[in-house]
PDB file of N, CA and C in Angstrom:
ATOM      1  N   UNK A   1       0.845  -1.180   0.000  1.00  0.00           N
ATOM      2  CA  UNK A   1       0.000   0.000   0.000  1.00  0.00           C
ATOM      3  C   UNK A   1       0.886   1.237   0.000  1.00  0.00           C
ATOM      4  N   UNK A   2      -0.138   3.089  -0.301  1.00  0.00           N
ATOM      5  CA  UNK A   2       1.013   3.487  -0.098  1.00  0.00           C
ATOM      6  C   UNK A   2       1.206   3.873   0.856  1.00  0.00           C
ATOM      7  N   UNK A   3       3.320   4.585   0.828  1.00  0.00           N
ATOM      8  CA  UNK A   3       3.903   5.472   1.853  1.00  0.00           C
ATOM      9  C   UNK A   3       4.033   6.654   1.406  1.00  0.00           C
ATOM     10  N   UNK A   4       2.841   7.250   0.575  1.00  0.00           N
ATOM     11  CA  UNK A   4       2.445   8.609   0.892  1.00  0.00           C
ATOM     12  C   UNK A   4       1.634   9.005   2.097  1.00  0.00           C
ATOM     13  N   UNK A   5       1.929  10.315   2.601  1.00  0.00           N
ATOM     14  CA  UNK A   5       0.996  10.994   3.245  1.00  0.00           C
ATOM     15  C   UNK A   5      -0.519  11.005   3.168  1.00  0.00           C
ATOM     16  N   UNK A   6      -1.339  10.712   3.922  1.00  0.00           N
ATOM     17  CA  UNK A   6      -2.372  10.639   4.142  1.00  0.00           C
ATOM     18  C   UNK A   6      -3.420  11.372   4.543  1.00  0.00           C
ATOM     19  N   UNK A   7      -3.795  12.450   4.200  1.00  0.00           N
ATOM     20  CA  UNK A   7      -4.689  13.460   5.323  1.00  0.00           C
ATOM     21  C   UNK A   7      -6.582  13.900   4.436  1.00  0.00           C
ATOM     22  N   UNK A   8      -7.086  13.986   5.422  1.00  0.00           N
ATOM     23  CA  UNK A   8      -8.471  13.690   5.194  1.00  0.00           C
ATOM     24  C   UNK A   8      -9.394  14.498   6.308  1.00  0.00           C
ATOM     25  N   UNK A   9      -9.566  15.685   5.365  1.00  0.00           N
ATOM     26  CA  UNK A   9     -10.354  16.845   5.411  1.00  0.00           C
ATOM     27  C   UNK A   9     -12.194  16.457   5.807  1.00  0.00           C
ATOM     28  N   UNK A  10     -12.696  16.293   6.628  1.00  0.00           N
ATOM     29  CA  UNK A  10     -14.211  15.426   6.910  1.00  0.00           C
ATOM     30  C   UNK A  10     -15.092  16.489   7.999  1.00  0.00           C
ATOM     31  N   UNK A  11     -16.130  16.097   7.724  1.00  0.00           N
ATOM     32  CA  UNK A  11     -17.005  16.389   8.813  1.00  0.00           C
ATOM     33  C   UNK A  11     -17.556  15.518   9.634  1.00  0.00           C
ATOM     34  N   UNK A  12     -17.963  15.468  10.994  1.00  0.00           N
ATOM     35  CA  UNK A  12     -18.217  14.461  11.719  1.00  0.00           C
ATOM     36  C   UNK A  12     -19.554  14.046  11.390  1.00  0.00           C
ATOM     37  N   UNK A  13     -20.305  14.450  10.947  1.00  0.00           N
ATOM     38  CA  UNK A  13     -21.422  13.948  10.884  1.00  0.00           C
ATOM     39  C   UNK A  13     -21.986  13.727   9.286  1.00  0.00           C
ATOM     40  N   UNK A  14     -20.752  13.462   8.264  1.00  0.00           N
ATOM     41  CA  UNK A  14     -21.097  13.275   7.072  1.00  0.00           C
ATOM     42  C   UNK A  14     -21.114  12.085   6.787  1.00  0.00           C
ATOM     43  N   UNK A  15     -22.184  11.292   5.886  1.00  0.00           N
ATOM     44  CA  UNK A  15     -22.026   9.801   5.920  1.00  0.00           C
ATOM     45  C   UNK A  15     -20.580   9.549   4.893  1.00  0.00           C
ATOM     46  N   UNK A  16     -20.480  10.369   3.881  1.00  0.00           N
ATOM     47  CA  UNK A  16     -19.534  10.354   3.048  1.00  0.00           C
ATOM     48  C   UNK A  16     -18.082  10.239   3.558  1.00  0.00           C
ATOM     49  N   UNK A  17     -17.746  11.005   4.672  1.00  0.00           N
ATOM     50  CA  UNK A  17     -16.412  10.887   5.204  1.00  0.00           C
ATOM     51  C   UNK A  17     -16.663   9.895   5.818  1.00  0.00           C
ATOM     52  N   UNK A  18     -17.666   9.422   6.724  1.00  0.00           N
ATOM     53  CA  UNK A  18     -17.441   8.237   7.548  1.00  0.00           C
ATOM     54  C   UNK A  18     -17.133   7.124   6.273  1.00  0.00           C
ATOM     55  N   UNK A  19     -17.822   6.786   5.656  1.00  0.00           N
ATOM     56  CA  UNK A  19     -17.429   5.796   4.526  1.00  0.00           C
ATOM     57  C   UNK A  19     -16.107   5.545   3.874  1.00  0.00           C
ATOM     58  N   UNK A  20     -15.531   6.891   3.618  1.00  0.00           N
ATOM     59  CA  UNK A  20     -14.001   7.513   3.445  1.00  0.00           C
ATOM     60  C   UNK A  20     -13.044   6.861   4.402  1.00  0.00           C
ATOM     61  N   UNK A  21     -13.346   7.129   5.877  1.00  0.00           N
ATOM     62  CA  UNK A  21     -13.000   7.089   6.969  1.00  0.00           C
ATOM     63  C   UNK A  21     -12.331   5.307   7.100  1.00  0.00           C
ATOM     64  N   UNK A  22     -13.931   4.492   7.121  1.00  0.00           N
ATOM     65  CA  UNK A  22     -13.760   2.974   7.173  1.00  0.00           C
ATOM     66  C   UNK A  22     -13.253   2.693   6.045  1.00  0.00           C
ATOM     67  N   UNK A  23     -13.445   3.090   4.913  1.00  0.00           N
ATOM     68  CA  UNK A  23     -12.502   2.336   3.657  1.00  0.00           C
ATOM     69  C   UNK A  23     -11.020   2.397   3.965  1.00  0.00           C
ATOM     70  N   UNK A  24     -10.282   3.723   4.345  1.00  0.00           N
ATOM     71  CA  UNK A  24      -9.107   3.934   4.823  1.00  0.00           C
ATOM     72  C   UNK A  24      -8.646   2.736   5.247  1.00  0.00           C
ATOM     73  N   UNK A  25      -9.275   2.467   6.668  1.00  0.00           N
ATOM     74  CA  UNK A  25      -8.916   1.944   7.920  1.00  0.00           C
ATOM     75  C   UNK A  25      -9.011   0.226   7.130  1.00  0.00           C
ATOM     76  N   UNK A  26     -10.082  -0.046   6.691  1.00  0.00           N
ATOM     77  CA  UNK A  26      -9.560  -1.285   5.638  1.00  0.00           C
ATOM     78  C   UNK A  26      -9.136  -1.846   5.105  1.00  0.00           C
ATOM     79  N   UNK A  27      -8.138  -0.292   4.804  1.00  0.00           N
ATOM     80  CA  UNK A  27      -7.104  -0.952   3.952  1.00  0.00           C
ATOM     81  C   UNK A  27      -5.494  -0.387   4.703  1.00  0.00           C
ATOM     82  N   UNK A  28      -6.023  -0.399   5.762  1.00  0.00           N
ATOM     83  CA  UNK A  28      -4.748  -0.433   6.749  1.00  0.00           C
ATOM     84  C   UNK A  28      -4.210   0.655   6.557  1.00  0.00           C
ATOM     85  N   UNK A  29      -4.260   1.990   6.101  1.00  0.00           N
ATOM     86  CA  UNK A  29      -3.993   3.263   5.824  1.00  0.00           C
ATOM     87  C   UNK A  29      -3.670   4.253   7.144  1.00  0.00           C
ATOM     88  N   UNK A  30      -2.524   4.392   7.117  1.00  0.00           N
ATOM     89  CA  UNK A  30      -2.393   5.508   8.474  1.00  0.00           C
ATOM     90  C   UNK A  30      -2.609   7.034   7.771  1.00  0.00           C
ATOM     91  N   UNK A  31      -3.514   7.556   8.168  1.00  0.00           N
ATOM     92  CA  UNK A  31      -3.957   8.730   7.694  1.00  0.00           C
ATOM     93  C   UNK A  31      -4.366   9.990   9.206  1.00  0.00           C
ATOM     94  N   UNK A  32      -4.122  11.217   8.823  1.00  0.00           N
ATOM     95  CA  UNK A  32      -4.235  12.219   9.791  1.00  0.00           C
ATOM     96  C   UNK A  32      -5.780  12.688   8.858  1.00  0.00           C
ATOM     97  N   UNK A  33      -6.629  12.796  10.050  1.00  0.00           N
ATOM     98  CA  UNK A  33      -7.906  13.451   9.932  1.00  0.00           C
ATOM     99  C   UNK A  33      -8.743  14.664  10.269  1.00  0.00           C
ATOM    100  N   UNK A  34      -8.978  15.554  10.442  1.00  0.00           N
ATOM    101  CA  UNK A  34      -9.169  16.400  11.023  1.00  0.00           C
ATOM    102  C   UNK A  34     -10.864  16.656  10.489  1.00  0.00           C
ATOM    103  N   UNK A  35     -11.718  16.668  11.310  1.00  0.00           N
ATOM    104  CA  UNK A  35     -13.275  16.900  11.378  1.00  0.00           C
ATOM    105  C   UNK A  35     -13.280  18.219  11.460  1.00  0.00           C
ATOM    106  N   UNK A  36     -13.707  18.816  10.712  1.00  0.00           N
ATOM    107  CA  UNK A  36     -13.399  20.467  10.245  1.00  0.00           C
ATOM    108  C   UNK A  36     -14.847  21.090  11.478  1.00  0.00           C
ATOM    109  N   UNK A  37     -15.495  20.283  11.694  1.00  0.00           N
ATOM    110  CA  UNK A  37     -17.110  21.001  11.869  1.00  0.00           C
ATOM    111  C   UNK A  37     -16.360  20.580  13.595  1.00  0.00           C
ATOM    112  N   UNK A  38     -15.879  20.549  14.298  1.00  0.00           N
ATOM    113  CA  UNK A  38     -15.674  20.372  15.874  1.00  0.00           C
ATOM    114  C   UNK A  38     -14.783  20.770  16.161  1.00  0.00           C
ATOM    115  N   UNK A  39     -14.054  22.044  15.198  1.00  0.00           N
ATOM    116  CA  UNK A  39     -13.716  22.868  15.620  1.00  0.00           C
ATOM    117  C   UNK A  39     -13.892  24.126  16.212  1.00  0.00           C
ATOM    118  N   UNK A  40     -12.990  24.901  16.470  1.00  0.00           N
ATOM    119  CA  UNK A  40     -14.305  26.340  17.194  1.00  0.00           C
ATOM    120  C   UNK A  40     -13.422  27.514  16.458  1.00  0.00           C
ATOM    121  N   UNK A  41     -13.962  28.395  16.016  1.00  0.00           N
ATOM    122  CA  UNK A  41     -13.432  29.765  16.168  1.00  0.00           C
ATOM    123  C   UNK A  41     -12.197  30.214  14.887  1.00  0.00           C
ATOM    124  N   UNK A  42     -11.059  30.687  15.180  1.00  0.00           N
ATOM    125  CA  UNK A  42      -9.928  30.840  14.748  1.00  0.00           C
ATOM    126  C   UNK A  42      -9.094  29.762  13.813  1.00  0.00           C
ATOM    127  N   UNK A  43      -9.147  28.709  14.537  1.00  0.00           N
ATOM    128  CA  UNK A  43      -8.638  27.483  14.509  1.00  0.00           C
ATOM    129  C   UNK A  43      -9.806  26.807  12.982  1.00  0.00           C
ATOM    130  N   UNK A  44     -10.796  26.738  13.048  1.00  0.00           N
ATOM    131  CA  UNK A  44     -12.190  26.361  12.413  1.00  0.00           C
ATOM    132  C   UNK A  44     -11.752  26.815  11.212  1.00  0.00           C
ATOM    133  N   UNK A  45     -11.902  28.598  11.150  1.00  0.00           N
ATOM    134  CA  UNK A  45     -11.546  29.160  10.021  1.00  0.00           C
ATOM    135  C   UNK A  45     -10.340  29.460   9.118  1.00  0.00           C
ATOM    136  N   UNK A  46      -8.943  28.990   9.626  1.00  0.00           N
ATOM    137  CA  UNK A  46      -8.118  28.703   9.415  1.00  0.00           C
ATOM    138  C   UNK A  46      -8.118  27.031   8.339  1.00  0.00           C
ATOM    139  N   UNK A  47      -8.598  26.241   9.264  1.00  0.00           N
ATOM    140  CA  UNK A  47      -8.944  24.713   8.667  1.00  0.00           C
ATOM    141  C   UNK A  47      -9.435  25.081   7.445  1.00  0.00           C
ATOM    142  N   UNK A  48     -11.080  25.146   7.373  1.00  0.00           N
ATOM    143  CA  UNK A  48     -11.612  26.436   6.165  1.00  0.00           C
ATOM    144  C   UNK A  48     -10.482  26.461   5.088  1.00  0.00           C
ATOM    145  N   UNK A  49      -9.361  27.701   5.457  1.00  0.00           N
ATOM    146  CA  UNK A  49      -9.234  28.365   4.429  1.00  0.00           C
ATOM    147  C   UNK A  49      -7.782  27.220   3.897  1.00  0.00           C
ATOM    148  N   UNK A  50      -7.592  26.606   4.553  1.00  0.00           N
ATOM    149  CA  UNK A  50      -6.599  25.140   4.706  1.00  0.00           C
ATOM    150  C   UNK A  50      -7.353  23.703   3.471  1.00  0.00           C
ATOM    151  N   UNK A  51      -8.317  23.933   3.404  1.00  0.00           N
ATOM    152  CA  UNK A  51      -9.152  23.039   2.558  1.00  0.00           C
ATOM    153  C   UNK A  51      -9.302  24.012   1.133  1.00  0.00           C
ATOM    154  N   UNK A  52      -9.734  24.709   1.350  1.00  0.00           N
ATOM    155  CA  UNK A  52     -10.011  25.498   0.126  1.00  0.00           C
ATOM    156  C   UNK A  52      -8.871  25.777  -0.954  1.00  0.00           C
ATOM    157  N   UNK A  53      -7.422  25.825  -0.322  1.00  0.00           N
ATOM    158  CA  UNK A  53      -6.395  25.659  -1.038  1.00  0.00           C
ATOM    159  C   UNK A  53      -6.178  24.492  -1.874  1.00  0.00           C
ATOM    160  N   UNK A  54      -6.598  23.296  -1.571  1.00  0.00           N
ATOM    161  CA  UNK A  54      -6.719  21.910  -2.036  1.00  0.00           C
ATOM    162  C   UNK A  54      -7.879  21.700  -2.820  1.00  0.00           C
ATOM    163  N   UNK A  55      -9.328  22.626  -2.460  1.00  0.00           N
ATOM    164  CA  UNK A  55     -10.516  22.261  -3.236  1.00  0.00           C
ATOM    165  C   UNK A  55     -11.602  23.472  -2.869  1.00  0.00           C
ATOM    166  N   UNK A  56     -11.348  24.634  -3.783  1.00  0.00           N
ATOM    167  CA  UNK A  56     -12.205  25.745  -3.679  1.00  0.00           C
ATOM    168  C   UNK A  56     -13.605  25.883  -3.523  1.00  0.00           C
ATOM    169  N   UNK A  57     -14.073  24.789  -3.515  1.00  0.00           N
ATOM    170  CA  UNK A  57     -15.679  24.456  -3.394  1.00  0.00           C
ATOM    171  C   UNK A  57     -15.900  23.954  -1.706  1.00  0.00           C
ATOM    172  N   UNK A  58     -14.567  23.631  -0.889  1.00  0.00           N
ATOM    173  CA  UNK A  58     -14.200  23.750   0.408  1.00  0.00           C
ATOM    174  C   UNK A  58     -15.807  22.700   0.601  1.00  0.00           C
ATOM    175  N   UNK A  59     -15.754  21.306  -0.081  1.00  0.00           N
ATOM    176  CA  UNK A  59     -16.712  19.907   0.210  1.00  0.00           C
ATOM    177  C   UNK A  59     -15.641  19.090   0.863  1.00  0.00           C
ATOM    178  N   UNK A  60     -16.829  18.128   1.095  1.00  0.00           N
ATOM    179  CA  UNK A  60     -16.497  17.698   2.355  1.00  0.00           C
ATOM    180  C   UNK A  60     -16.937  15.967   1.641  1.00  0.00           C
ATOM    181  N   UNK A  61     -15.819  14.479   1.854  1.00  0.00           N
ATOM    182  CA  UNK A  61     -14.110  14.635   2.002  1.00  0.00           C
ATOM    183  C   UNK A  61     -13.737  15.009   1.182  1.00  0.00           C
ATOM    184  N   UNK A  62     -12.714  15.683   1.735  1.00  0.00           N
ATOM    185  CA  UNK A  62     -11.355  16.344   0.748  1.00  0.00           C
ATOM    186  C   UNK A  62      -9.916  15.351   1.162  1.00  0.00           C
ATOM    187  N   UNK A  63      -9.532  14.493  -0.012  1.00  0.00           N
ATOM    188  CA  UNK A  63      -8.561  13.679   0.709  1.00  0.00           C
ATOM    189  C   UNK A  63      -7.480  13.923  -0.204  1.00  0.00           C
ATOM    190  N   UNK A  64      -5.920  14.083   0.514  1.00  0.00           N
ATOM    191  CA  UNK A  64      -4.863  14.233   0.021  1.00  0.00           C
ATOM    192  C   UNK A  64      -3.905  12.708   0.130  1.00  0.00           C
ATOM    193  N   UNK A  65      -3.833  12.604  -0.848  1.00  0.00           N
ATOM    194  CA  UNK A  65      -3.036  11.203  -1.223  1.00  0.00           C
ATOM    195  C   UNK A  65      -1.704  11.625  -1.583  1.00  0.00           C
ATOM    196  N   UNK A  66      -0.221  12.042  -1.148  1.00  0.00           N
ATOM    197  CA  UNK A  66       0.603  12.626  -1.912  1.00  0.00           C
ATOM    198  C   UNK A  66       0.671  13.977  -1.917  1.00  0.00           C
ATOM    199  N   UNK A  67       0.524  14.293  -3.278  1.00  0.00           N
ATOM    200  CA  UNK A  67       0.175  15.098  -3.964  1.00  0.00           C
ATOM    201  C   UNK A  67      -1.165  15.151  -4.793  1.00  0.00           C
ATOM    202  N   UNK A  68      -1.640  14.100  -4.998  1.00  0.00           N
ATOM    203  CA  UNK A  68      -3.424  14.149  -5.341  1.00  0.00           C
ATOM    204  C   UNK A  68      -4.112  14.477  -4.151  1.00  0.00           C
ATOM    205  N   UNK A  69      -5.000  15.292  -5.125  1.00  0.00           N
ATOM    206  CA  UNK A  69      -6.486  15.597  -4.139  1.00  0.00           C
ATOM    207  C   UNK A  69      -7.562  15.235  -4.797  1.00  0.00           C
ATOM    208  N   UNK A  70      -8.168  14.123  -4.289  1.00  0.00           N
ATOM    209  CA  UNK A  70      -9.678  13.839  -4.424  1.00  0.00           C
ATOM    210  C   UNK A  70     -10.998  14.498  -3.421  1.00  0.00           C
ATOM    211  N   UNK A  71     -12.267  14.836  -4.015  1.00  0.00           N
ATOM    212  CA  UNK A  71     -12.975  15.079  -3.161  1.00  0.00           C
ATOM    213  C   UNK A  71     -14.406  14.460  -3.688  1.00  0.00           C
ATOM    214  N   UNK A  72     -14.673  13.698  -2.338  1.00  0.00           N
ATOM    215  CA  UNK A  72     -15.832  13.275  -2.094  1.00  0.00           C
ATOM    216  C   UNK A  72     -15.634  11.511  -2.360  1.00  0.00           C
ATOM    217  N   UNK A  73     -16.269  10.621  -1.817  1.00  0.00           N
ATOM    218  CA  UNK A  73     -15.826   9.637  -1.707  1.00  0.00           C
ATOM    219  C   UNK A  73     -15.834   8.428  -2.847  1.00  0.00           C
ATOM    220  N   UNK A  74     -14.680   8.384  -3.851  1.00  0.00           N
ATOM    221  CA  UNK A  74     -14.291   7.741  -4.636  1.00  0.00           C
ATOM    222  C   UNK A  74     -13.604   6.883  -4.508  1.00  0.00           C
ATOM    223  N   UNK A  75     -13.948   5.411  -3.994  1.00  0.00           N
ATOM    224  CA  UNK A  75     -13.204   4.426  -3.979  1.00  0.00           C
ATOM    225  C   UNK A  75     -12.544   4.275  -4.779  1.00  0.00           C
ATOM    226  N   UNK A  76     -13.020   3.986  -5.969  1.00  0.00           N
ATOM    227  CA  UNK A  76     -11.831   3.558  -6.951  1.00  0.00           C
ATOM    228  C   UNK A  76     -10.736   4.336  -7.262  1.00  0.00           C
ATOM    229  N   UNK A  77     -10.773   5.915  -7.177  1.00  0.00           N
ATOM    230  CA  UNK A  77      -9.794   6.850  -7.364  1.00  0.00           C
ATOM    231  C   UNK A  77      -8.201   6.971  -6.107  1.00  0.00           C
ATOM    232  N   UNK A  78      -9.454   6.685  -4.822  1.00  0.00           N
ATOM    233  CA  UNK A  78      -8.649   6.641  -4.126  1.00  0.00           C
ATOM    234  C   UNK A  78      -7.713   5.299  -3.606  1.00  0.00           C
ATOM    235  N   UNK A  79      -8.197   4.196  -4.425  1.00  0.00           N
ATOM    236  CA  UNK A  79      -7.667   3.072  -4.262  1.00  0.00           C
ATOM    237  C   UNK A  79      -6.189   3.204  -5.538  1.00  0.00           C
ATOM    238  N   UNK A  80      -6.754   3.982  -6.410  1.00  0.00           N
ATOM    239  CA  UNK A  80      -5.586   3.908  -7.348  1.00  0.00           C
ATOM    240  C   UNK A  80      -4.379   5.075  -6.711  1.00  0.00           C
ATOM    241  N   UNK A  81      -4.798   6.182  -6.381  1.00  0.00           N
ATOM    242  CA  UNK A  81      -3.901   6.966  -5.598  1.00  0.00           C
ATOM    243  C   UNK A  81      -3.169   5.802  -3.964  1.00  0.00           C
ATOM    244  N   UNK A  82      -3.636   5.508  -3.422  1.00  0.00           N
ATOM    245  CA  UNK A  82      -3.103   4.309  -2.866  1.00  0.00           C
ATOM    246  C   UNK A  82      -1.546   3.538  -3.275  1.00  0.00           C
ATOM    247  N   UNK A  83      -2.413   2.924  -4.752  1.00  0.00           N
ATOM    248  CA  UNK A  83      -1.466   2.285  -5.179  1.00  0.00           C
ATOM    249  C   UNK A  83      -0.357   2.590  -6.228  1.00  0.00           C
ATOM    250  N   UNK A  84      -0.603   3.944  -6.082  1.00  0.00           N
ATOM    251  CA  UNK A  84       0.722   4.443  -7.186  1.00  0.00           C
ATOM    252  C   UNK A  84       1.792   4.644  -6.722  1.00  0.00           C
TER     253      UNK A  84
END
């Protein structure tokens, strides 16, 4: 699998990231996550403007594979970013 970087832009209460979330973890993926919506304040809007650099429509998952960014939950895309 890969040893790219892993990070995954979600909201806690989206079924889409949760799905994102368990596919990850399925496939044994160490990934950093950050639930954008349980944040507060400063920090929140910062995240915000931290996503939007990666995907200007700032949806929700936004997953960085590498250097790819996929958004919204595409198994197959993200299985091939995985394995490149």
């Amino acid at each position: 699998m890969s040893d790219k970087p892993v990070k995954l832009y979600a909201l806690s209460t989206c079924i889409h990231c949760r799905h994102t979330k368990d596919f990850l973890n399925e496939c044994g993926v160490a990934y950093d996550c950050v639930d954008v919506d349980t944040l507060q304040g400063e920090e929140r809007q910062a995240m915000i403007e931290e996503v939007k650099r990666f995907n200007p429509n700032c949806t929700f998952p936004t997953i960085l594979i590498g250097d790819k960014v996929i958004v919204g939950f595409r198994k197959d895309e993200i299985q091939e970013a995985l394995n490149q």
